[in-house]
C-alpha atoms as a PDB file:
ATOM      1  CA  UNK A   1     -19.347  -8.066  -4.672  1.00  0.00           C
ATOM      2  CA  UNK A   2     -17.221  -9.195  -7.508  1.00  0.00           C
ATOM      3  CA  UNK A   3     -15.925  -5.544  -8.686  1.00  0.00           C
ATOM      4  CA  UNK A   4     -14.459  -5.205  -4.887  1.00  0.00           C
ATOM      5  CA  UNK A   5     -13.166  -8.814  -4.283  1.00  0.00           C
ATOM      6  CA  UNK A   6     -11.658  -8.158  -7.903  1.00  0.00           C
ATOM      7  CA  UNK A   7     -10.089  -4.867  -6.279  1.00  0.00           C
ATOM      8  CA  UNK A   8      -8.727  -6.453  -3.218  1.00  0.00           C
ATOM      9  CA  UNK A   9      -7.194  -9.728  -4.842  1.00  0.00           C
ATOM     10  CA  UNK A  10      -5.538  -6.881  -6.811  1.00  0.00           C
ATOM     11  CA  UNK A  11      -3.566  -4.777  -4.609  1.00  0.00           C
ATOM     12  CA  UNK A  12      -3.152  -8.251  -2.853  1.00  0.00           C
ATOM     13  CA  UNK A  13      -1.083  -9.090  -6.170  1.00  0.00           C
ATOM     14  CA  UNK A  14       0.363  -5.234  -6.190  1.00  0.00           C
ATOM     15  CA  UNK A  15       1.881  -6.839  -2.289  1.00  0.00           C
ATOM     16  CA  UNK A  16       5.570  -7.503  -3.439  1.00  0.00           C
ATOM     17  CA  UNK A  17       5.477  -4.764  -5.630  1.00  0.00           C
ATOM     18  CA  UNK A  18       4.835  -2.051  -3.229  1.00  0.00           C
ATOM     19  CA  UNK A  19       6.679  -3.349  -0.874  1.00  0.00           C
ATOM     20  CA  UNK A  20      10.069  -5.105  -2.236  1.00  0.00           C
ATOM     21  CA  UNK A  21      10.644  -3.436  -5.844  1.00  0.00           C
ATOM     22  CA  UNK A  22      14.031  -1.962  -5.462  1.00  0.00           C
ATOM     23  CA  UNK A  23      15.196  -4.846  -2.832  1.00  0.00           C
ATOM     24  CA  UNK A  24      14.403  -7.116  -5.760  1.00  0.00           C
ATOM     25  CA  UNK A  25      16.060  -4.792  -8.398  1.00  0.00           C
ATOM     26  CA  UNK A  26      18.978  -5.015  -6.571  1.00  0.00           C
ATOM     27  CA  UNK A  27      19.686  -8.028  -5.831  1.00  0.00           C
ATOM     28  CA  UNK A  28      19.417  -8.569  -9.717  1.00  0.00           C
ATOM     29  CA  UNK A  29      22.806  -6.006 -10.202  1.00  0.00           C
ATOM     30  CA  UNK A  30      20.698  -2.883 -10.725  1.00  0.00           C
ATOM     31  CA  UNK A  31      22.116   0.369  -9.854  1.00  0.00           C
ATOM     32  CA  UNK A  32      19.904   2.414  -7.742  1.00  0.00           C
ATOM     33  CA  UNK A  33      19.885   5.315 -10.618  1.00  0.00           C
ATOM     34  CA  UNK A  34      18.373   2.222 -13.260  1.00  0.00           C
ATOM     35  CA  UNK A  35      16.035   1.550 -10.324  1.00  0.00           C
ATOM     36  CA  UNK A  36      14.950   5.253 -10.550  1.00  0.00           C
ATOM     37  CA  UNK A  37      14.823   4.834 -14.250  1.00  0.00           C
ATOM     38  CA  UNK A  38      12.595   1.892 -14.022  1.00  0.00           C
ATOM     39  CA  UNK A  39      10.154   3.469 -10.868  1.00  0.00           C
ATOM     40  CA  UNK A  40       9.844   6.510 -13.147  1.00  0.00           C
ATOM     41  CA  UNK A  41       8.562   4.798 -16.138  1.00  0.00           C
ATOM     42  CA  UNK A  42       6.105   2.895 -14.820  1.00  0.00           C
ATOM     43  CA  UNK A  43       4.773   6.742 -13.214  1.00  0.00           C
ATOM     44  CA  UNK A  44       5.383   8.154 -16.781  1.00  0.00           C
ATOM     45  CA  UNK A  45       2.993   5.663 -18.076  1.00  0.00           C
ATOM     46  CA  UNK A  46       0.109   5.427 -15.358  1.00  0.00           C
ATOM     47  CA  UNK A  47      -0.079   9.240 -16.229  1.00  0.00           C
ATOM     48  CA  UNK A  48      -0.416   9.013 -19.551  1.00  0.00           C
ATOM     49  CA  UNK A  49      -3.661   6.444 -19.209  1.00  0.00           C
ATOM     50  CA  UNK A  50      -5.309   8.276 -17.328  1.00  0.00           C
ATOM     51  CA  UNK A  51      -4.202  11.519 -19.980  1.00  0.00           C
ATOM     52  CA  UNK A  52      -6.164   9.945 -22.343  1.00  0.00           C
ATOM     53  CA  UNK A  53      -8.992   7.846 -19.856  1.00  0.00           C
ATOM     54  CA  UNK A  54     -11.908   9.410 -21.489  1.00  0.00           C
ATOM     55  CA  UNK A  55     -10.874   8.296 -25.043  1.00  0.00           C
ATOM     56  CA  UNK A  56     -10.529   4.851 -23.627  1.00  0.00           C
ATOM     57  CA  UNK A  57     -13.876   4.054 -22.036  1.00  0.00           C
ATOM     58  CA  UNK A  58     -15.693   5.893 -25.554  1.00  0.00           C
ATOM     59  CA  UNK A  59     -14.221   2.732 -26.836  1.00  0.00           C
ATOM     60  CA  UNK A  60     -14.497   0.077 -24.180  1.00  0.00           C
ATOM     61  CA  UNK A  61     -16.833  -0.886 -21.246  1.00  0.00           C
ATOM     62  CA  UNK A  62     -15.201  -0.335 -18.086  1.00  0.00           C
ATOM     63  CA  UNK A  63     -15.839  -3.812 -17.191  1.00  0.00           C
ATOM     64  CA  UNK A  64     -13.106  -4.908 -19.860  1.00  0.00           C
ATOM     65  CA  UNK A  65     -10.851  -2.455 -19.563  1.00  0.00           C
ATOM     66  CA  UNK A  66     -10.737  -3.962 -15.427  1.00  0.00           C
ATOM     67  CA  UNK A  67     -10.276  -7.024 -16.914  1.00  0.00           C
ATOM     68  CA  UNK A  68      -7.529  -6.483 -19.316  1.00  0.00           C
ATOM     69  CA  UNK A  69      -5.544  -4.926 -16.547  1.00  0.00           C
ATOM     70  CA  UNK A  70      -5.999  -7.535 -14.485  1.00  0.00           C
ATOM     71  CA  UNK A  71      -4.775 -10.133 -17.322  1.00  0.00           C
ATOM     72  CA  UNK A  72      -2.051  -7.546 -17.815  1.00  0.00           C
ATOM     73  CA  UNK A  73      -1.087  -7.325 -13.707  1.00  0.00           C
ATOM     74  CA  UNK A  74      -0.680 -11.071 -13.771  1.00  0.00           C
ATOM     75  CA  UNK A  75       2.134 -10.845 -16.858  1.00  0.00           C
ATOM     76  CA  UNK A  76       3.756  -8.034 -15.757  1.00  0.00           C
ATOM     77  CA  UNK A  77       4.363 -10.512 -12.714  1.00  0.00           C
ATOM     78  CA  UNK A  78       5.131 -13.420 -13.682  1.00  0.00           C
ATOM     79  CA  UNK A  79       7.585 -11.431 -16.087  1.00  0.00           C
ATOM     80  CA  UNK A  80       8.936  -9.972 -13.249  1.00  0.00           C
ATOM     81  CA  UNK A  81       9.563 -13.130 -11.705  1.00  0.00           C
ATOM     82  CA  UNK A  82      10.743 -15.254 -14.356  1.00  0.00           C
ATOM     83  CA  UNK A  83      13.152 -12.202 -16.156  1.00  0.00           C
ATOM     84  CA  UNK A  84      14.670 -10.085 -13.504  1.00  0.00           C
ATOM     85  CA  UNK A  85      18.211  -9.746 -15.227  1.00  0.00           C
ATOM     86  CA  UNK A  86      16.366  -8.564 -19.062  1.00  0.00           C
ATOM     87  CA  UNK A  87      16.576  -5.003 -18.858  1.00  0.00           C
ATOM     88  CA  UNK A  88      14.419  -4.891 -21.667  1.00  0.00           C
ATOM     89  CA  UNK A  89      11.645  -7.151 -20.346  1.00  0.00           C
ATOM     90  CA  UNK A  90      12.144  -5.217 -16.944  1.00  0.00           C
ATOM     91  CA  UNK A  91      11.564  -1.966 -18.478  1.00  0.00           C
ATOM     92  CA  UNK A  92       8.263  -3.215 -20.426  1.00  0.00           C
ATOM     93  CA  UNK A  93       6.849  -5.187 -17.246  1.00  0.00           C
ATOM     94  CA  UNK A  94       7.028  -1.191 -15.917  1.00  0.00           C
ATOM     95  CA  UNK A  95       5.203   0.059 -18.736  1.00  0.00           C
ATOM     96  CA  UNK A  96       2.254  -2.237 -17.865  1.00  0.00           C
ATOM     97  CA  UNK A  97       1.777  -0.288 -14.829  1.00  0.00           C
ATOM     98  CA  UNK A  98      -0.430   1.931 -17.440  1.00  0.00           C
ATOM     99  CA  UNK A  99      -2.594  -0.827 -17.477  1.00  0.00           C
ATOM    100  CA  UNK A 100      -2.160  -3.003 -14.357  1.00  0.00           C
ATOM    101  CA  UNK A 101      -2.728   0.643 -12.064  1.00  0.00           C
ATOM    102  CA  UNK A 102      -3.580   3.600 -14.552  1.00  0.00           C
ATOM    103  CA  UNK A 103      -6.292   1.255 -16.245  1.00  0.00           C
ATOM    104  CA  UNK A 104      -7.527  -0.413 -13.289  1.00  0.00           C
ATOM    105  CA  UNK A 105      -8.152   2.444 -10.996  1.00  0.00           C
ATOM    106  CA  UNK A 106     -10.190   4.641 -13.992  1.00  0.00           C
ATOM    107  CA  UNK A 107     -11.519   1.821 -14.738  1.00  0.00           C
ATOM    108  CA  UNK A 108     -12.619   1.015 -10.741  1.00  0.00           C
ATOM    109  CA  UNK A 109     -13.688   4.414 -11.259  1.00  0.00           C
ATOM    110  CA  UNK A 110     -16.039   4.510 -13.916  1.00  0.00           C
ATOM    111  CA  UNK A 111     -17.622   0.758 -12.326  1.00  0.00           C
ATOM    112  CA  UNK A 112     -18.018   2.870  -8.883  1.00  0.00           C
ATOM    113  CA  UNK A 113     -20.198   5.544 -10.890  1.00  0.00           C
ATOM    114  CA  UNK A 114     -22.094   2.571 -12.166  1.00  0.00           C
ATOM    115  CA  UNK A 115     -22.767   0.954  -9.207  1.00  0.00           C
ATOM    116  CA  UNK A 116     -22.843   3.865  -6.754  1.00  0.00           C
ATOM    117  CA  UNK A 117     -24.630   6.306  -8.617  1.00  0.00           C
ATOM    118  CA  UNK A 118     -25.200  10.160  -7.456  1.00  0.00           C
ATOM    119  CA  UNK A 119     -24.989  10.788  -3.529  1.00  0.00           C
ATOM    120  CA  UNK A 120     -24.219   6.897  -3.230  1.00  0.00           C
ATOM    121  CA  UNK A 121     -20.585   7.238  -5.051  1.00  0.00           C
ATOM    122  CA  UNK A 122     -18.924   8.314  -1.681  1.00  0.00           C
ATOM    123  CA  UNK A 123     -19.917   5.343  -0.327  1.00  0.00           C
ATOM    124  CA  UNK A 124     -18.921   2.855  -2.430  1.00  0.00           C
ATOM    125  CA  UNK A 125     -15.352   4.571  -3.061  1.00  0.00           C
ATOM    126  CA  UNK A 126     -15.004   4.696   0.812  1.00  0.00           C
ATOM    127  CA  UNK A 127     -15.838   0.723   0.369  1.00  0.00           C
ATOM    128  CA  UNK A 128     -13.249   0.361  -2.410  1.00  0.00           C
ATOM    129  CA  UNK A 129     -10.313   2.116  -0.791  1.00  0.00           C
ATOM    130  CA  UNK A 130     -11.211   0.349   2.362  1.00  0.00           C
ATOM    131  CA  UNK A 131     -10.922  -3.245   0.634  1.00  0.00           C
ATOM    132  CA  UNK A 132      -8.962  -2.701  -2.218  1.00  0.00           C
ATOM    133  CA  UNK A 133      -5.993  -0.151  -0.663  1.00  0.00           C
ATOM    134  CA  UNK A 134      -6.534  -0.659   2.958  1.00  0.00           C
ATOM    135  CA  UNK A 135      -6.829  -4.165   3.913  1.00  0.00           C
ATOM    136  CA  UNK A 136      -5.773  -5.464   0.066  1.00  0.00           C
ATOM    137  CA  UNK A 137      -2.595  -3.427   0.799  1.00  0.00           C
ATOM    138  CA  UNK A 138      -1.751  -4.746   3.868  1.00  0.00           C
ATOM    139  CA  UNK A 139      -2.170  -8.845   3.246  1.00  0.00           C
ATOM    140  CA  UNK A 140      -0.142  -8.095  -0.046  1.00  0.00           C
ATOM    141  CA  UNK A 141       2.310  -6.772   2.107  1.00  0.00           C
ATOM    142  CA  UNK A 142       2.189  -9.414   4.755  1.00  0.00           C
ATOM    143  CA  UNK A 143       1.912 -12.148   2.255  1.00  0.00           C
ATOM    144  CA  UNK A 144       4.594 -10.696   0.367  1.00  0.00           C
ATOM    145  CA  UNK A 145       6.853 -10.382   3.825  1.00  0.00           C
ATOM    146  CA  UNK A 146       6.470 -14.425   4.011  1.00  0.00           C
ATOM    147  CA  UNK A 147       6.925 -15.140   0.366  1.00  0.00           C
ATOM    148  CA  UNK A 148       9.859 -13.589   0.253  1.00  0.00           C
ATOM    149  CA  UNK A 149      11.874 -15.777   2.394  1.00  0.00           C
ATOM    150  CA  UNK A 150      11.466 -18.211  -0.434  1.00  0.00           C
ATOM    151  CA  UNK A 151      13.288 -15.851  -2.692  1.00  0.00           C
ATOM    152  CA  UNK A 152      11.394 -12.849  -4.200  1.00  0.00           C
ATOM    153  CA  UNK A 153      10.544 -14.479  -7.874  1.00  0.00           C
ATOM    154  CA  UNK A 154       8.481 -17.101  -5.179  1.00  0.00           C
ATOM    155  CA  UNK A 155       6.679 -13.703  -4.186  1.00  0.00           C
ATOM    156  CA  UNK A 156       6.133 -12.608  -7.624  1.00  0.00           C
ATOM    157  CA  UNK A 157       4.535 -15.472  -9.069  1.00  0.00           C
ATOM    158  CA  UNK A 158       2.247 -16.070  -6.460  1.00  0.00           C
ATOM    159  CA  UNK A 159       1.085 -12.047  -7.210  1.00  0.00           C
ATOM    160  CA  UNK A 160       0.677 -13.547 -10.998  1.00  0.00           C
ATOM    161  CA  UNK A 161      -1.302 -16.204  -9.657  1.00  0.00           C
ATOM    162  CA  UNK A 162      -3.356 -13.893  -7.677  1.00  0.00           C
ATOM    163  CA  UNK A 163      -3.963 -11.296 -10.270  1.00  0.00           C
ATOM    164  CA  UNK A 164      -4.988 -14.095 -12.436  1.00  0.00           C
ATOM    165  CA  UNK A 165      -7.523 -14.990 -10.138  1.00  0.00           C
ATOM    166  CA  UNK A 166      -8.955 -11.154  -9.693  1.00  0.00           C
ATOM    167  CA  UNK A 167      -9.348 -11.044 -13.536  1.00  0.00           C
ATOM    168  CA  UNK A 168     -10.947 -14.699 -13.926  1.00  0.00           C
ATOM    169  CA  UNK A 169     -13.607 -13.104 -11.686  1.00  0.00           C
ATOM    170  CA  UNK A 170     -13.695  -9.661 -13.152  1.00  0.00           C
ATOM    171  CA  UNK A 171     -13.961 -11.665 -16.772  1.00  0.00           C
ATOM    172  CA  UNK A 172     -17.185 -14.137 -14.747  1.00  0.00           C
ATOM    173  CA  UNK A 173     -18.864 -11.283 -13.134  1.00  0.00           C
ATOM    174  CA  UNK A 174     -18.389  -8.252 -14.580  1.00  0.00           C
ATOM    175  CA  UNK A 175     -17.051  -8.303 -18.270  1.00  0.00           C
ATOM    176  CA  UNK A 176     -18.241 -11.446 -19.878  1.00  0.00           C
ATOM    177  CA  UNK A 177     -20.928 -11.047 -22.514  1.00  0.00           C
ATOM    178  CA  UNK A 178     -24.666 -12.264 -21.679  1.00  0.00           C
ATOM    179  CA  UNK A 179     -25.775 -15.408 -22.820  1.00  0.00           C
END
């Protein structure tokens, strides 16, 4: 139960995101070709993870790599909130998407094989693109619609917040060590 309430709360926080990027981006003074630029890397990057996906769960438990890209969904908001005119800071926030998409869905991934073993694994991935994608998708995008009249750094930060919360629970549930 927490691995999918994790998953919704985060394409809850992906809301603005998905939905607002380039509106943002522009009303900051970028050009639509640096808004291309900035799309792209974030793409470049979520590839590469998931390039080299089977080197990273050798090394780490699924369950923390979830995590971590949960912790790193809520910067890469709040950055984009609080720094929309630092090109630099703009351009990094987009390299996060490795982590913050790339990591969380093979992560997601490798938890569904866990928990859904064998013929099962259907079923729970029909359960996570239901909650996560599907309904997660659309209150981001709702929620993000009625942020945004508060200004779109309003919208952001509240997807901080929210990815916060999805990793706090992912970190309770799911990554933190036994006692």
């Amino acid at each position: 139960i927490a691995f999918f309430v994790a998953a919704f709360l985060t394409q809850v926080s992906f809301g603005p995101f998905y939905t607002f990027f380039s509106i943002y981006l522009a009303e900051h003074g970028y050009s639509t070709a640096t808004q291309g630029v900035l799309w792209t890397v974030g793409v470049l990057a979520e590839i590469a993870v998931f390039f080299l996906s089977s080197r990273i769960f050798r090394r780490w438990d699924a369950a923390r790599v979830l995590m971590f890209a949960l912790l790193s969904a809520s910067v890469r908001w709040l950055m984009t909130a609080l720094f929309p005119d630092n090109t630099p800071l703009m351009v990094l926030a987009q390299l996060t998407h490795a982590l913050n998409f790339g990591a969380f869905f093979a992560a997601s991934m490798q938890l569904l094989a866990r928990f859904f073993p064998g013929r099962m694994n259907g079923h729970g991935q029909g359960v996570f693109y239901g909650l996560s994608s599907g309904v997660g998708g659309v209150v981001g995008a709702l929620l993000a619609g009625q942020l945004w009249r508060f200004g779109g750094s309003v919208a952001f930060i509240a997807s901080g917040v929210i990815a916060l919360a999805a990793a706090d629970i992912a970190w309770r549930w799911l990554a933190a060590p036994s006692a």
